[in-house]
N, C-alpha and C. Protein backbone atom coordinates (compact mmCIF):
# COMPACT_ATOMS: atom_id res chain seq x y z
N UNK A 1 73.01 -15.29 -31.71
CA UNK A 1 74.37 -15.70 -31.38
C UNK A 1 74.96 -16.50 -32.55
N UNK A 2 75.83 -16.23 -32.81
CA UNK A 2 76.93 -16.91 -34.12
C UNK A 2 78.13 -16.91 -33.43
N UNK A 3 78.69 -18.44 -33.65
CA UNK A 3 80.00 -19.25 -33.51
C UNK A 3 80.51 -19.37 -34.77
N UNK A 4 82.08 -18.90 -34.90
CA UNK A 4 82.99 -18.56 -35.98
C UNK A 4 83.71 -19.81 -36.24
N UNK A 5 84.43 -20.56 -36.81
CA UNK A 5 85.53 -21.11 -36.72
C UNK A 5 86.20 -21.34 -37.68
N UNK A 6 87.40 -20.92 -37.54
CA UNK A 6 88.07 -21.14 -38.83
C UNK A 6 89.25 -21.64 -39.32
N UNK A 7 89.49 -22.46 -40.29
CA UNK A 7 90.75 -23.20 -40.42
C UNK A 7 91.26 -22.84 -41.80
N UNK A 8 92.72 -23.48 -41.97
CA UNK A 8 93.45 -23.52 -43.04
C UNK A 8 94.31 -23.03 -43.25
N UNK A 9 94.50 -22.38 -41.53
CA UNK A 9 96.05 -21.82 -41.75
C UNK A 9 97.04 -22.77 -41.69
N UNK A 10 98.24 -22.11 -41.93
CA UNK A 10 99.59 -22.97 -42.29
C UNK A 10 100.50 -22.45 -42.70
N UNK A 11 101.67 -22.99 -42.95
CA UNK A 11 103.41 -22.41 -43.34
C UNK A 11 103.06 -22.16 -44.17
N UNK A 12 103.09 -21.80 -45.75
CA UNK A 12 104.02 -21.41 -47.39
C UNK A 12 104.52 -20.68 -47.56
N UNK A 13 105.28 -21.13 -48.67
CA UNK A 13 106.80 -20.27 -49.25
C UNK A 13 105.93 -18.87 -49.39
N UNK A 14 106.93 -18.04 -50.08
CA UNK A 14 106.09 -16.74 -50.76
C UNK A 14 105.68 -17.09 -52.32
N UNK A 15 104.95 -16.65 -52.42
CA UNK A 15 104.16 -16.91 -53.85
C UNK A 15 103.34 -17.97 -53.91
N UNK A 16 103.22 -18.94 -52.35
CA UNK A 16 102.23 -19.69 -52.51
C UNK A 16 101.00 -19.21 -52.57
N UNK A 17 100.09 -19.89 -51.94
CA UNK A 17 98.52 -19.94 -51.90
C UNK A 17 97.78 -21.15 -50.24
N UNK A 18 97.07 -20.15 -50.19
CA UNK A 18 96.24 -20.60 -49.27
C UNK A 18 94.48 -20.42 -49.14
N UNK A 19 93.52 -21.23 -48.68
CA UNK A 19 92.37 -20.84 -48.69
C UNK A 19 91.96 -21.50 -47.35
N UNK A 20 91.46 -20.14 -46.60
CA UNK A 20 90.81 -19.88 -45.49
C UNK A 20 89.27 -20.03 -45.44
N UNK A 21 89.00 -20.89 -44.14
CA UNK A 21 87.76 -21.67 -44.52
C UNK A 21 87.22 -21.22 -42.87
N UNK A 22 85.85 -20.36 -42.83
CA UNK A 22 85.43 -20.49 -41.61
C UNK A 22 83.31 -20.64 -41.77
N UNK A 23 83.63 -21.87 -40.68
CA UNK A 23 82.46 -22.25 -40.56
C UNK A 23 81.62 -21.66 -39.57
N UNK A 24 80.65 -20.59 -39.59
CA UNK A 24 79.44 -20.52 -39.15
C UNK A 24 78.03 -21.11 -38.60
N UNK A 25 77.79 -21.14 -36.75
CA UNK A 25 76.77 -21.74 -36.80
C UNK A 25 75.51 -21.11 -36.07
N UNK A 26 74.27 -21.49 -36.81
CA UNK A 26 73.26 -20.41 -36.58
C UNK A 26 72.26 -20.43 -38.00
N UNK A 27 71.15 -20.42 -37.65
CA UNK A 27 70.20 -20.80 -39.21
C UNK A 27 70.20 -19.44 -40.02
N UNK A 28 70.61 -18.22 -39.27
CA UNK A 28 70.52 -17.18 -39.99
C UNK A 28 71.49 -16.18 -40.26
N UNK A 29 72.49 -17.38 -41.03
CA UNK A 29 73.68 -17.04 -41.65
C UNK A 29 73.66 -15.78 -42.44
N UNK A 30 72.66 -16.14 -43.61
CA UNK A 30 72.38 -15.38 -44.85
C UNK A 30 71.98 -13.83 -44.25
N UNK A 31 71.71 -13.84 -43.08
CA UNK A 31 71.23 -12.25 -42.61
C UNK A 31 72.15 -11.69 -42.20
N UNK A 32 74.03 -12.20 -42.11
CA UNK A 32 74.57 -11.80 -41.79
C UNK A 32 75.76 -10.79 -42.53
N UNK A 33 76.50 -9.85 -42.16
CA UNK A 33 77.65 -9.53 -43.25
C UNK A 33 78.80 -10.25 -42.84
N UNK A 34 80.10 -10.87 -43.77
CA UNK A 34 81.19 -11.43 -43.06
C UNK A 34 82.60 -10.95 -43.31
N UNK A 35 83.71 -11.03 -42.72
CA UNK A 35 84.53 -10.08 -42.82
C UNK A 35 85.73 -10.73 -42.48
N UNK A 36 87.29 -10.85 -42.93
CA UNK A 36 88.34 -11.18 -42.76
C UNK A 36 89.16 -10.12 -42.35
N UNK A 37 89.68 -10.11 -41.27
CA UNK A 37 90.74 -9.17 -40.21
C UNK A 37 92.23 -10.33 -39.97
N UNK A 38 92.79 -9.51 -39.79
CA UNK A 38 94.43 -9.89 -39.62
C UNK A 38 95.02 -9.00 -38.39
N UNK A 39 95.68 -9.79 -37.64
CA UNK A 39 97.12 -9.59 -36.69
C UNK A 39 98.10 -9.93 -36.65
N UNK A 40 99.16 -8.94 -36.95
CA UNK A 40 100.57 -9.64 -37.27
C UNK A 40 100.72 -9.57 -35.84
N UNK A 41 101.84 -10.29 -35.52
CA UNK A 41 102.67 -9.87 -34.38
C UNK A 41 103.31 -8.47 -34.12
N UNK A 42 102.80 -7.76 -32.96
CA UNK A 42 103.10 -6.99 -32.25
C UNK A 42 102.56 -4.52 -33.31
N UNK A 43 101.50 -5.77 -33.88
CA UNK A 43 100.36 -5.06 -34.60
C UNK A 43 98.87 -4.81 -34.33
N UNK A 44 97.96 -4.03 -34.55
CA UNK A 44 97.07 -3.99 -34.59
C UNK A 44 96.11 -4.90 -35.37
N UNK A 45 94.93 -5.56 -34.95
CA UNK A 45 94.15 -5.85 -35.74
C UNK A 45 93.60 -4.83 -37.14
N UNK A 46 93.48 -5.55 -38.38
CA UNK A 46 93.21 -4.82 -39.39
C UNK A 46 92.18 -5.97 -40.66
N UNK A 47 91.87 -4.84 -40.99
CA UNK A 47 90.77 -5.06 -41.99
C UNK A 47 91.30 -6.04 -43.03
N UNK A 48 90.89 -7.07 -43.62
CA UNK A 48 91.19 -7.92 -45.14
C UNK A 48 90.42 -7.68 -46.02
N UNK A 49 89.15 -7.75 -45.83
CA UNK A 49 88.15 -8.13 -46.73
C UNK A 49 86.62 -8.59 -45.94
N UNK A 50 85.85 -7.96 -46.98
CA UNK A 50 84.19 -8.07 -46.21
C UNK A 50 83.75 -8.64 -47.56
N UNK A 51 82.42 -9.21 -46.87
CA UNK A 51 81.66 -9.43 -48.04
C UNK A 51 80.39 -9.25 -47.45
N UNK A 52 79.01 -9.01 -47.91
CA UNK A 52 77.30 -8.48 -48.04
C UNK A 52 77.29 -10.06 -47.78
N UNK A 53 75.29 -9.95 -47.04
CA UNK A 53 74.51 -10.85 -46.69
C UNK A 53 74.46 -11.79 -48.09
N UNK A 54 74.60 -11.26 -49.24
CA UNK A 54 73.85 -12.01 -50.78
C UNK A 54 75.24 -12.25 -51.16
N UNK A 55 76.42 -11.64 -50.97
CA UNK A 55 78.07 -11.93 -51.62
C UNK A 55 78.18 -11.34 -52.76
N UNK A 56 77.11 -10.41 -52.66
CA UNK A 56 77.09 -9.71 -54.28
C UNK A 56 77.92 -8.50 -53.84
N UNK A 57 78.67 -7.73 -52.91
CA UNK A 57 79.39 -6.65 -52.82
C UNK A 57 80.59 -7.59 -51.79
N UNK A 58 81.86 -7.01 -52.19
CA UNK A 58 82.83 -7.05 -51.93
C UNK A 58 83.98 -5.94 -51.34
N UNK A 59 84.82 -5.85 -50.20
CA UNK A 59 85.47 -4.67 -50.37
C UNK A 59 87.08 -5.62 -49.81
N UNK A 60 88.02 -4.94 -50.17
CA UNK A 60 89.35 -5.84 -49.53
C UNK A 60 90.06 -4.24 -49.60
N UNK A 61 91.29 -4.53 -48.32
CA UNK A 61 92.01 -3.48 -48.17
C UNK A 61 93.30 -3.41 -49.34
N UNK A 62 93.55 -2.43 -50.05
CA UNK A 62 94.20 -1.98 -51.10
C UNK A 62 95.34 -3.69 -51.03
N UNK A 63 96.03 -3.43 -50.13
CA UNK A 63 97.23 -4.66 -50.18
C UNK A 63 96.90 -6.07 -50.58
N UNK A 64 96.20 -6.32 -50.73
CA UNK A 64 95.60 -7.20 -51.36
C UNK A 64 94.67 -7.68 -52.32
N UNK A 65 94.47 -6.44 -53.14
CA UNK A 65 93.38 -6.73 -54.24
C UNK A 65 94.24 -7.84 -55.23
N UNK A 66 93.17 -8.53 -56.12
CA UNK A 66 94.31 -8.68 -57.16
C UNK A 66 94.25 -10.18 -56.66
N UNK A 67 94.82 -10.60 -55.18
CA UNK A 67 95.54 -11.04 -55.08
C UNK A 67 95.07 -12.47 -53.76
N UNK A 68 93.67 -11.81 -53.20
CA UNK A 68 92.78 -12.04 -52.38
C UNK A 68 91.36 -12.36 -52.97
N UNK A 69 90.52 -13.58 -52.64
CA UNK A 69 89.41 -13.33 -53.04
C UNK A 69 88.51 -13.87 -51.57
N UNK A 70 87.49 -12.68 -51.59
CA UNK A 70 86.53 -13.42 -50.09
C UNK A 70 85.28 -14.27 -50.79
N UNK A 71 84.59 -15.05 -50.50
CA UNK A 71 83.21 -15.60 -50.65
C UNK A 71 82.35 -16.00 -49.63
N UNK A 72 81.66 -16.51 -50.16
CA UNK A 72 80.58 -17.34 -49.07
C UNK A 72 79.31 -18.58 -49.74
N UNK A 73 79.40 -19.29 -49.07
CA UNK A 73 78.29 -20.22 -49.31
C UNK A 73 77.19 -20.29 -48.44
N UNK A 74 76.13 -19.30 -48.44
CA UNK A 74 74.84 -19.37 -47.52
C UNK A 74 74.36 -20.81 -47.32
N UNK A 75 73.87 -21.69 -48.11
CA UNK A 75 73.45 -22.75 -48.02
C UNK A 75 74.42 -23.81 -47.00
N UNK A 76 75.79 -23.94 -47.18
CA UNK A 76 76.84 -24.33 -46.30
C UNK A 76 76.79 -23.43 -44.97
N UNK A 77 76.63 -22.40 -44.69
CA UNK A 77 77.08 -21.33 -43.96
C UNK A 77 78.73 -21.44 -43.62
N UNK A 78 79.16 -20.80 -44.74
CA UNK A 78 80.85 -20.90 -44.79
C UNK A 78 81.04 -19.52 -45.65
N UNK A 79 82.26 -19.36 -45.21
CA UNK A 79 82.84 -18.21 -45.59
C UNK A 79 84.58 -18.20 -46.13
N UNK A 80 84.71 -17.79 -47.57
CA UNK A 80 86.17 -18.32 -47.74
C UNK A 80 87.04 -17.22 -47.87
N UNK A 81 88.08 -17.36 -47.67
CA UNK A 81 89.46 -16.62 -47.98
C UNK A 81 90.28 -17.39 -49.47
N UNK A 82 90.35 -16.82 -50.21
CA UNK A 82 91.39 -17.62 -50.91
C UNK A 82 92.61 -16.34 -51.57
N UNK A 83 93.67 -16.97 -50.99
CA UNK A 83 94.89 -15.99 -50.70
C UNK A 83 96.08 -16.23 -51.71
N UNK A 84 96.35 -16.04 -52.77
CA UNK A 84 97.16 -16.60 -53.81
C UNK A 84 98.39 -15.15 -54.07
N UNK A 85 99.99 -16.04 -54.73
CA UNK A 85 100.84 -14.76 -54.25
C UNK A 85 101.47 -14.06 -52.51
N UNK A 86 101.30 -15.26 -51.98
CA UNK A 86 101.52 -14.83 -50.42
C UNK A 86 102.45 -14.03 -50.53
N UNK A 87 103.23 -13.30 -50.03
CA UNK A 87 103.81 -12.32 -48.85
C UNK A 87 104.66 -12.60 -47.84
N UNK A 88 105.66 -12.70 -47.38
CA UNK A 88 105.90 -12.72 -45.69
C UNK A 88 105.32 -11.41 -45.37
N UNK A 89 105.12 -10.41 -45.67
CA UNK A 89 104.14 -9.29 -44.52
C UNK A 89 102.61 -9.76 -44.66
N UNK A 90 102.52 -10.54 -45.31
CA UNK A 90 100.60 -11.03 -44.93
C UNK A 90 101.27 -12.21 -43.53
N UNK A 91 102.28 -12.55 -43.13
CA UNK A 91 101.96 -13.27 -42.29
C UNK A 91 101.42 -12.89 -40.64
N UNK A 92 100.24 -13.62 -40.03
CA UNK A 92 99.68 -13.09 -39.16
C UNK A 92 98.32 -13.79 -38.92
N UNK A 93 97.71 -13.75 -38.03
CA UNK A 93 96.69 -14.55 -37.17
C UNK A 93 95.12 -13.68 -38.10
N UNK A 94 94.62 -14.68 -39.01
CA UNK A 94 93.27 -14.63 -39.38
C UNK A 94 92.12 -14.68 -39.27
N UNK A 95 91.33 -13.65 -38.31
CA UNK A 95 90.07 -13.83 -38.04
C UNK A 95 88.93 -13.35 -38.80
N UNK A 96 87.63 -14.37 -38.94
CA UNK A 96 86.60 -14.29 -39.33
C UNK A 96 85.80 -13.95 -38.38
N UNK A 97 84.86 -12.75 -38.90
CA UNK A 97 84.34 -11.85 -38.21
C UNK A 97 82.92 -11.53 -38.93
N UNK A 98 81.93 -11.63 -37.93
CA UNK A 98 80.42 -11.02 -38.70
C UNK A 98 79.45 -10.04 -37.92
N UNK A 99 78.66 -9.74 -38.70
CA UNK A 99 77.72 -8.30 -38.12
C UNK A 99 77.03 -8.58 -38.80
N UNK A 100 75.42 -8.91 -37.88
CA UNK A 100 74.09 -8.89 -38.51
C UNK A 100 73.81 -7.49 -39.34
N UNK A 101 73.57 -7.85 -40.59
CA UNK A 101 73.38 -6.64 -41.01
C UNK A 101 73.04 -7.18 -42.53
N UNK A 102 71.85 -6.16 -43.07
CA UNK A 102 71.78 -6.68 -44.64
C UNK A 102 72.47 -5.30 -45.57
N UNK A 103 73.26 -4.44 -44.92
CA UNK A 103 73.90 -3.48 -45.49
C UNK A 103 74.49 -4.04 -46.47
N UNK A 104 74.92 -3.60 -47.74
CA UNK A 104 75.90 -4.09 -48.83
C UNK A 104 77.22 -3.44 -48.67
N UNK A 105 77.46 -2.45 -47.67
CA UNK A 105 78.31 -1.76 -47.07
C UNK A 105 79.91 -2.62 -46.98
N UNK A 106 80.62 -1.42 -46.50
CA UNK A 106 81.92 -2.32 -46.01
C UNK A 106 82.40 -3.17 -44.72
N UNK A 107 82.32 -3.87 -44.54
CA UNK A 107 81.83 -4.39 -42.81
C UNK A 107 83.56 -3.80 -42.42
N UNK A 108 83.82 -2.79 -41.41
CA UNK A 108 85.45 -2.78 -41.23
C UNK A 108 85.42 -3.44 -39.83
N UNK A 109 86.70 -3.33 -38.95
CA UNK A 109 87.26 -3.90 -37.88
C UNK A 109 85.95 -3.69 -36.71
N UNK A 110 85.96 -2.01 -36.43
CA UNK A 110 84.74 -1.81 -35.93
C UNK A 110 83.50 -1.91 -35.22
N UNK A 111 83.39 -2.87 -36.92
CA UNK A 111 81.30 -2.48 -36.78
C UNK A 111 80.92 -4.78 -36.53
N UNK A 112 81.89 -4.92 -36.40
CA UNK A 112 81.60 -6.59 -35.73
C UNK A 112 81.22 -6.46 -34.55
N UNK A 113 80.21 -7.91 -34.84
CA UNK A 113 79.74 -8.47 -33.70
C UNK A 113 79.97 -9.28 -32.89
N UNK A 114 80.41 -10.43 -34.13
CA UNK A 114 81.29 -11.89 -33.24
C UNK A 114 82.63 -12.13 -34.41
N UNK A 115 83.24 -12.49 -33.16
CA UNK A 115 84.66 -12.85 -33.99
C UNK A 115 85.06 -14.17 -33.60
N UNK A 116 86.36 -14.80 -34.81
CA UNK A 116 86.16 -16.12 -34.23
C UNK A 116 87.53 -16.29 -33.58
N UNK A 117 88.48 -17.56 -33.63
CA UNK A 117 89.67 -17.31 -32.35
C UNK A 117 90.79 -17.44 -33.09
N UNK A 118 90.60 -17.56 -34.42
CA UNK A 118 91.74 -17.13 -35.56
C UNK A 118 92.22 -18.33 -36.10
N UNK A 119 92.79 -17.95 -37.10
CA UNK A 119 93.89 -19.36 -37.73
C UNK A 119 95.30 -18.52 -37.86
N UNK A 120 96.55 -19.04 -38.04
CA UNK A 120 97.68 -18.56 -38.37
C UNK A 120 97.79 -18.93 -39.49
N UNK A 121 98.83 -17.56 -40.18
CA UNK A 121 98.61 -17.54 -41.59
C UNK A 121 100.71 -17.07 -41.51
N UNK A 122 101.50 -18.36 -41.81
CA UNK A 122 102.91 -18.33 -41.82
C UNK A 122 103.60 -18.23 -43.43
N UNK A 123 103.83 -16.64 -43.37
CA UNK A 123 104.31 -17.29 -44.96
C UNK A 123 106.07 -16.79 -44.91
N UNK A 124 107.22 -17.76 -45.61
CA UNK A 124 108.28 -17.88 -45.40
C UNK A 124 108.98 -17.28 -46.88
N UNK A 125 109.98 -16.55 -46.41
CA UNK A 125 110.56 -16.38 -47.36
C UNK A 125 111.43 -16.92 -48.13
């Protein structure tokens, strides 16, 4: 069992920056894959960005390369978003999401196991 939680959402202009912070609890973080999903309003949940058990593979959905970076700190058991260049269409409810798995694969919407209860992510034009 893994508990998600995640903070750091908030208002910014467009072209700001934000970094999304979700804490993981459970000793066997590192066995896990972790994954950033988004819901705008009156949208589907969708894919952001995954990252592998080691953080050595990465995948993010086209709209955000560039522009998005995911990580993780095993030793912390944390998982980051850092979102630079905002958008008003990135605005929308941010969940961190994981699947036991040592695949280096792409973790998508899918193939999760636990999800957490989101942060809002407001960006203004």
């Amino acid at each position: 069992q893994v508990q998600l939680v995640e903070s750091g959402g908030g208002l910014v202009q467009a072209g700001g920056s934000l970094r999304l912070s979700c804490a993981a609890s459970g000793r066997t973080f590192s066995g896990y894959g972790m994954a950033w999903s988004r819901q705008a309003p009156g949208k589907e949940r969708e894919f952001v960005a995954s990252i592998d058990w080691s953080g050595g593979s990465t995948y993010y959905t086209d709209s955000v390369k560039g522009r998005f970076t995911i990580s993780r700190d095993n030793a912390k058991n944390m998982v980051y978003l850092q979102m630079t260049s905002l958008k008003p269409e990135n605005t929308a409810v941010y969940y961190c999401a994981a699947r036991r798995s040592l695949s280096r694969s792409k973790l998508d919407t899918g193939d999760i196991d636990y999800w957490g209860k989101g942060t809002l992510v407001t960006v203004s034009s």
